[in-house]
Protein backbone atom coordinates (compact mmCIF):
# COMPACT_ATOMS: atom_id res chain seq x y z
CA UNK A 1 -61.96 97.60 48.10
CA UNK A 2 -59.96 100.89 47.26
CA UNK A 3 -58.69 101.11 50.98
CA UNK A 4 -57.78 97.90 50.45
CA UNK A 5 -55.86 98.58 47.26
CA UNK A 6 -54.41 102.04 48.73
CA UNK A 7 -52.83 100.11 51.37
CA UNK A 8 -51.36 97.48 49.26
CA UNK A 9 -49.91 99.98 47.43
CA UNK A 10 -48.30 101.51 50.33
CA UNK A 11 -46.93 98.11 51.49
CA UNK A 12 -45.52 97.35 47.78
CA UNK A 13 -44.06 101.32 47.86
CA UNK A 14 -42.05 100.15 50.89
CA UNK A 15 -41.20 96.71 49.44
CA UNK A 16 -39.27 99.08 46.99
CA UNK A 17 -37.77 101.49 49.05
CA UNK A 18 -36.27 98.87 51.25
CA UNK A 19 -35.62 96.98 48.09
CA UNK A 20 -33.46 99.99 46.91
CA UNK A 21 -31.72 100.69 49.87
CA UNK A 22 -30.10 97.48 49.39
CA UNK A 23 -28.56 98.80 46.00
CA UNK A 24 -26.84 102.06 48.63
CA UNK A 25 -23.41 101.90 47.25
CA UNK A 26 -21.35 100.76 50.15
CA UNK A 27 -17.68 101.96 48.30
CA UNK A 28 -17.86 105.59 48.81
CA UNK A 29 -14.63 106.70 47.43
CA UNK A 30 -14.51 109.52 44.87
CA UNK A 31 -14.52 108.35 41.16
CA UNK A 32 -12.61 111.08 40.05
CA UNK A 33 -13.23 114.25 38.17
CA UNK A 34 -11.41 113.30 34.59
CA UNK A 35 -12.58 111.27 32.01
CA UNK A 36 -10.25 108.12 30.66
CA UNK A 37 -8.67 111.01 28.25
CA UNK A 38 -7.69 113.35 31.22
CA UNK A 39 -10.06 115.86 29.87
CA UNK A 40 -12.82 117.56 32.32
CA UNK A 41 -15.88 115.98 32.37
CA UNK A 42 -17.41 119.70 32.29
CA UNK A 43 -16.53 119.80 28.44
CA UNK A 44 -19.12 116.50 28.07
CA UNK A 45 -22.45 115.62 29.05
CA UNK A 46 -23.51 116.06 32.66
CA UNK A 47 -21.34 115.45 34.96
CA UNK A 48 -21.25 112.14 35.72
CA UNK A 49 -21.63 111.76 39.97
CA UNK A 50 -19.04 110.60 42.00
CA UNK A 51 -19.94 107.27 43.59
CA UNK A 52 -20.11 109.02 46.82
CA UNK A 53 -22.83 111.34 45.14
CA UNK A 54 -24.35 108.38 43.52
CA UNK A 55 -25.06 106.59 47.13
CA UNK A 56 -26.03 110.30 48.71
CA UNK A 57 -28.86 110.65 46.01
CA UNK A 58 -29.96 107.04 46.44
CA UNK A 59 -29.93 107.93 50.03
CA UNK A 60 -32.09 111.24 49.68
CA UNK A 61 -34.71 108.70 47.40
CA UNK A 62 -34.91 106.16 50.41
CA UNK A 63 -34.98 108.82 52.74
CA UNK A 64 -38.03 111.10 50.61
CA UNK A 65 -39.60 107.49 50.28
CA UNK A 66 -39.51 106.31 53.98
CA UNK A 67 -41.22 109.76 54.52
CA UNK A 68 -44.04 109.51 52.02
CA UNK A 69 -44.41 106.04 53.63
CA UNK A 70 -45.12 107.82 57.16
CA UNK A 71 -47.70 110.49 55.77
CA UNK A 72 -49.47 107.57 53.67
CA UNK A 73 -50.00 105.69 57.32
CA UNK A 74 -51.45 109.12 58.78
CA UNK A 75 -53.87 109.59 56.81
CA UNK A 76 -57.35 108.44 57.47
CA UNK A 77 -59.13 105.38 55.71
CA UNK A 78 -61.16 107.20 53.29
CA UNK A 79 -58.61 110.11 52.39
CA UNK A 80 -58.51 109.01 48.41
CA UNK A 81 -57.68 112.22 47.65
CA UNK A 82 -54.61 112.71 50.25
CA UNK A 83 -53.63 109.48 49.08
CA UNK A 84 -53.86 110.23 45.03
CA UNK A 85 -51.58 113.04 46.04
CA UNK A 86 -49.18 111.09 48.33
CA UNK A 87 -49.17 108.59 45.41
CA UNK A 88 -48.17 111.85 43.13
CA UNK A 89 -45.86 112.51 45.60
CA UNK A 90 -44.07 109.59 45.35
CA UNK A 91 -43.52 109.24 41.19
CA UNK A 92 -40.69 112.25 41.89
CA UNK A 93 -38.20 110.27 44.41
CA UNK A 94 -38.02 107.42 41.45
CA UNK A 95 -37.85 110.07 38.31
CA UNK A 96 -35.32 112.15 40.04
CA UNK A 97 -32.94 109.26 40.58
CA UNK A 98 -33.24 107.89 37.61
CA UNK A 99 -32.23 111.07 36.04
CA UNK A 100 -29.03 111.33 37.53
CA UNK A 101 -25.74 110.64 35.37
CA UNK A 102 -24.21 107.87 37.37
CA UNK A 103 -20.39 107.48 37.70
CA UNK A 104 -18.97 105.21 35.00
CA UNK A 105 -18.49 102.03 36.87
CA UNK A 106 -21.83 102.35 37.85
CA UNK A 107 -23.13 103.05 34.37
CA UNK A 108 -25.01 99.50 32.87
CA UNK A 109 -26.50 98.82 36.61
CA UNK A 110 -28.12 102.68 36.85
CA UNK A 111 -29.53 101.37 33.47
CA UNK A 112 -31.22 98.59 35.54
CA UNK A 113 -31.75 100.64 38.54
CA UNK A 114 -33.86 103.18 35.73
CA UNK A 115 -35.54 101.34 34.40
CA UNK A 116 -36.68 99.83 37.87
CA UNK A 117 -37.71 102.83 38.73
CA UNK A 118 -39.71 104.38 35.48
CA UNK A 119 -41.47 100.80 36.47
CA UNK A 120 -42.56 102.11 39.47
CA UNK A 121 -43.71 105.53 38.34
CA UNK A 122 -45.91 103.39 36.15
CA UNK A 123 -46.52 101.38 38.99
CA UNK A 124 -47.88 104.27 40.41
CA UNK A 125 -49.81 105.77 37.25
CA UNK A 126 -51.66 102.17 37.40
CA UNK A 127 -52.63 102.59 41.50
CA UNK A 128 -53.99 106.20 40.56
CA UNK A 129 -55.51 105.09 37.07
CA UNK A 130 -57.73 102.90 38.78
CA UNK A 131 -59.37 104.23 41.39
CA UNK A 132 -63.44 104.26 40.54
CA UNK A 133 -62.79 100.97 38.06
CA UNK A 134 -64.52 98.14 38.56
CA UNK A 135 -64.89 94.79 36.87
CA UNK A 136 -62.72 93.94 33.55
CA UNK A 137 -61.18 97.47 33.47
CA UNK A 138 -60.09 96.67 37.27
CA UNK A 139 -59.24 93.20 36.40
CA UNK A 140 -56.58 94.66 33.53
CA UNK A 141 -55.62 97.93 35.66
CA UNK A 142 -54.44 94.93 38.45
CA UNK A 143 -52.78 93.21 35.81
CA UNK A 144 -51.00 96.29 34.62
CA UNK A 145 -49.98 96.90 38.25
CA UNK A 146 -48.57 93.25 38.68
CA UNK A 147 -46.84 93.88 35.86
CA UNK A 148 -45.03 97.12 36.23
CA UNK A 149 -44.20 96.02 40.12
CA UNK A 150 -42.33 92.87 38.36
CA UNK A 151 -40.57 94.74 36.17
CA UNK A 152 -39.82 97.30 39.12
CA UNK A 153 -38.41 94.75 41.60
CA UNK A 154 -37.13 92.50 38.54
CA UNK A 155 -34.47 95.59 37.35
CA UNK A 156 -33.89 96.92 40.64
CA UNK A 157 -32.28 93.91 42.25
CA UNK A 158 -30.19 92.89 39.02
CA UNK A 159 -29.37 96.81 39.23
CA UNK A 160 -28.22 96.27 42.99
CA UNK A 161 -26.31 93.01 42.09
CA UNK A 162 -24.58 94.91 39.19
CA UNK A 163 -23.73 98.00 41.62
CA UNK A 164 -21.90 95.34 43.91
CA UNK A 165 -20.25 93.53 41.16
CA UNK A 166 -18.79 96.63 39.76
CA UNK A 167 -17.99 97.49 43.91
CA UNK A 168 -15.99 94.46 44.08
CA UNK A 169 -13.93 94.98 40.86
């Protein structure tokens, strides 16, 4: 049953990485360095990536995924505890890019795209949180999962739409 699960969870990981390398920002022009007052952006917040930095950190988070992917098929059947720590592993690609401070037009669908991804993290914590559960406690750990992967795919493809809207404007 927990092979079972393991590999599920690998298909579903990949689900989302290919999912979110449909969001890749396709316009890779430079969105400037200024803000709409002609002041440095250095004086604000974090600097706010340039839509060409924006697609080259998605990138990296496909790429780091698409790697993870390949160790999780490696490993043996019965390696729970490679795959706890592949699983580990993979809550960083989805934290990382959901840190970043996206370039303004991009701004309301990285809020999407964030949230898809704390989803997944969660997504994640679920997968790890129930190894050794059985019965009810596996039954709502599932449902958890279910949950968090809707959410996940949910925000990431209205992120992705958003990202193209804003591409075409």
């Amino acid at each position: 049953m927990q092979k079972n699960m393991l590999k599920r969870l690998f298909a579903a990981m990949l689900i989302a990485a290919m999912a979110l390398s449909l969001t890749a920002c396709g316009d890779k022009k430079d969105a400037g360095g200024t803000d709409a007052d002609g002041g440095s952006q250095s004086e604000q917040q974090p600097t706010a990536l340039t839509k060409e930095e924006y697609a080259d950190e998605f990138e990296k988070m496909g790429n780091t995924l698409t790697e993870l992917q390949s160790k999780a098929s490696d490993l043996e059947d019965d390696d729970v505890e490679g795959a706890k720590a592949i699983l580990e592993d993979m809550k960083k690609p989805f934290a990382d890019f959901a840190a970043v401070t996206p370039p303004d037009e991009y701004a309301d669908a990285h809020v999407k795209i964030k949230a898809g991804c704390e989803s997944m993290v969660a997504y994640v914590d679920d997968i790890i949180g129930a190894a050794g559960k059985t019965g009810d406690e596996l039954t709502k750990a599932g449902e958890s999962m279910q949950q968090h992967l809707t959410d996940a795919m949910t925000n990431i493809a209205e992120g992705a739409q958003m990202l193209d809207e804003a591409d075409q404007q």
